[in-house]
Protein backbone atom coordinates (compact mmCIF):
# COMPACT_ATOMS: atom_id res chain seq x y z
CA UNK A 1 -7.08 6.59 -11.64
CA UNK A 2 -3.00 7.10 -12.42
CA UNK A 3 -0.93 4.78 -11.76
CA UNK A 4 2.36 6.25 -11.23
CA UNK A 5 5.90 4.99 -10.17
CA UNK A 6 5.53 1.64 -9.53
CA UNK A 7 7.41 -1.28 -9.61
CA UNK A 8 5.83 -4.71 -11.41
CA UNK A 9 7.72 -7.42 -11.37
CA UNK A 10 7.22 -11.20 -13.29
CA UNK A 11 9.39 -14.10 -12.47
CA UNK A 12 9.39 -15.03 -15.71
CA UNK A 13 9.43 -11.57 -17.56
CA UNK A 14 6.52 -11.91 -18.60
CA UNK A 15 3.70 -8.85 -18.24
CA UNK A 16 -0.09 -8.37 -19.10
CA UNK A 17 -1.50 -5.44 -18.21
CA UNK A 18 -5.00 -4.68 -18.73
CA UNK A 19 -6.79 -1.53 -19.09
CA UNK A 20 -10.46 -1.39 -20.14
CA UNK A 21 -10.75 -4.41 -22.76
CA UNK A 22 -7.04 -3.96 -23.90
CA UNK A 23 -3.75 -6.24 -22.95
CA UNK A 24 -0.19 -5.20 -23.19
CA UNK A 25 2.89 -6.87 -22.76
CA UNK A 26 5.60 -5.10 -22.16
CA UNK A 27 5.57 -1.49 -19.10
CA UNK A 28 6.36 0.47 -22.36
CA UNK A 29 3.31 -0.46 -24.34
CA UNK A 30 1.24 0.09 -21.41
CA UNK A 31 2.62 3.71 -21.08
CA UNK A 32 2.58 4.81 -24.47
CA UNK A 33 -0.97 3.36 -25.20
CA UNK A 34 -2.98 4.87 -21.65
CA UNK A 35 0.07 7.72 -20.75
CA UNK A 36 -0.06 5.74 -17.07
CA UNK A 37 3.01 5.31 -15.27
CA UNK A 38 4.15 8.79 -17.07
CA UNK A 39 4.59 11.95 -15.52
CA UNK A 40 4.39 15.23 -17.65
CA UNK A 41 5.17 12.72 -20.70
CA UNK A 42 7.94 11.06 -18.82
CA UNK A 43 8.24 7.60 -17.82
CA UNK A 44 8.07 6.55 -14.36
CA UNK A 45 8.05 3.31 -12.31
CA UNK A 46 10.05 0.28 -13.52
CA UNK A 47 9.51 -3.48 -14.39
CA UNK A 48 12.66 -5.08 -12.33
CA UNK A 49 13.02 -7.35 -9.50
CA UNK A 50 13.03 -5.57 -6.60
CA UNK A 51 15.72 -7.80 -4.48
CA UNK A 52 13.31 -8.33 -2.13
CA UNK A 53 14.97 -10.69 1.68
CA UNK A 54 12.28 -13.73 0.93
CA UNK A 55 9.50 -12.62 -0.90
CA UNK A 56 6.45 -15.63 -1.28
CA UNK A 57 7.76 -16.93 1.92
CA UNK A 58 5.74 -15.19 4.31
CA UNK A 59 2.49 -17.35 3.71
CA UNK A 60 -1.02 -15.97 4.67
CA UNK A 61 -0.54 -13.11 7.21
CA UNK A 62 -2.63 -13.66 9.40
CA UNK A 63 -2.29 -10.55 11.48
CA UNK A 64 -1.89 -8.15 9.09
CA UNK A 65 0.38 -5.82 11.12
CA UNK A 66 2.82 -8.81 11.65
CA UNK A 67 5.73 -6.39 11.21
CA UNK A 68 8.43 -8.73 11.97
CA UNK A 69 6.89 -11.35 9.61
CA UNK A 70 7.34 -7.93 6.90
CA UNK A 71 10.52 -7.19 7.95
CA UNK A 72 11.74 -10.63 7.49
CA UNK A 73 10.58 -11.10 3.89
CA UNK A 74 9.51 -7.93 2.30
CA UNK A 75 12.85 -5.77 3.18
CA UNK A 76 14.94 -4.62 0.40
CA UNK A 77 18.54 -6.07 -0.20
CA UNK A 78 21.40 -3.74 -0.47
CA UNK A 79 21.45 -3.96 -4.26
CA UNK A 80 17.46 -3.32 -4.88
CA UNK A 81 16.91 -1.43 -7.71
CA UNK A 82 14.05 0.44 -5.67
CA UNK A 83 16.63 2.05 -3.12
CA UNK A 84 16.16 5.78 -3.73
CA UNK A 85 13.55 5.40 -6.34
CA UNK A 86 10.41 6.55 -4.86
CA UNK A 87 8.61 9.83 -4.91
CA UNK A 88 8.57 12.62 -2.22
CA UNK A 89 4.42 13.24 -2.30
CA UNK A 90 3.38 15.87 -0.09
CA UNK A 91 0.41 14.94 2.48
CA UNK A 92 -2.83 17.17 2.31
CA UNK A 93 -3.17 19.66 5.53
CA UNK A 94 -2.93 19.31 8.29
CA UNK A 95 -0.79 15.82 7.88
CA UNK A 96 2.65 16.04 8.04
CA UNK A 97 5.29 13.96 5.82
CA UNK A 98 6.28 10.52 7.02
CA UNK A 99 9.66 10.65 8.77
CA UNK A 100 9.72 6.29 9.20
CA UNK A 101 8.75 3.23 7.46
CA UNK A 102 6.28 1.03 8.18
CA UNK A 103 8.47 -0.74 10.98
CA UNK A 104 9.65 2.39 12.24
CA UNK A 105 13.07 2.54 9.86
CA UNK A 106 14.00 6.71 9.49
CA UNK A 107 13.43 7.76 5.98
CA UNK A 108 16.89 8.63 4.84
CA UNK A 109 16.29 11.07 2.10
CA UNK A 110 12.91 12.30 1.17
CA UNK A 111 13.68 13.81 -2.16
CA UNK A 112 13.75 10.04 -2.84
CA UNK A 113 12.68 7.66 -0.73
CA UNK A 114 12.84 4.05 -1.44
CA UNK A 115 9.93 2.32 -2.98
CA UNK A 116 7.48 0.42 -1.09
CA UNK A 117 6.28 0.30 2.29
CA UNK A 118 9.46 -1.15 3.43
CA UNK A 119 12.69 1.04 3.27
CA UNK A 120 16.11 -0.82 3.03
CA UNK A 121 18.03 -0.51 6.24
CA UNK A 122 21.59 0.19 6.03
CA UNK A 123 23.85 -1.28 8.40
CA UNK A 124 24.51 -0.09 11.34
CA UNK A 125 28.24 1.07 11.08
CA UNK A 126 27.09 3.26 8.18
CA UNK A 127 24.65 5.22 10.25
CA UNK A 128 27.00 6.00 12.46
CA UNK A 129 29.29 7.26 9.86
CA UNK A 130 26.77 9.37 8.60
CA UNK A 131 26.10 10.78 11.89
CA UNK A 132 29.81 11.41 12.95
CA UNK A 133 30.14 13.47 9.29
């Protein structure tokens, strides 16, 4: 298992992370002590609060493909430190590369996509800018 550009996040800044019978506090220790969340010897993923709309506020999903409910909650804000921050990762033959989010949101760029399941939507007005240049 590799765990590989994530993003943890603590309220109160605060980590643990176990691996095997060993705790670490801080993403750093964790990476230099088990080489997870490194790629070729470089650090990926990031402890930071991901700006999420109203995350906690969802309550138990019942439905689990309550996409509005998602949307709602889970969407990045406009100033999320996960906005262009994920990883392009090929799909194995004969799947082709995800072109929307989970609701349906266009991926903008896929050299770097945002993180999560959930990509931030930009406002309408800049869409359209981008498609008139």
């Amino acid at each position: 298992m590799h765990f590989h550009n994530n993003a943890w996040y603590s309220e109160d800044d605060r980590y643990t992370f176990v691996w095997g019978d060993n705790r670490y506090t801080s993403l750093q220790d964790f990476r230099t002590a088990t080489g997870q969340e490194t790629d070729q010897n470089q650090p990926t993923g990031m402890a930071a609060d991901p700006k999420l709309t109203a995350p906690g506020t969802a309550g138990t999903l019942g439905y689990p493909l309550n996409l509005q409910t998602l949307r709602d909650r889970y969407s990045l804000q406009k100033k999320s430190p996960l906005i262009g921050q994920g990883i392009a990762v090929a799909p194995p033959a004969p799947f082709i590369p995800a072109e929307q989010d989970i609701l349906g949101h266009p991926i903008h760029d896929a050299a770097a996509p945002d993180m999560g399941a959930v990509a931030y939507t930009r406002p309408r007005w800049i869409q359209w800018l981008r498609e008139l240049f």
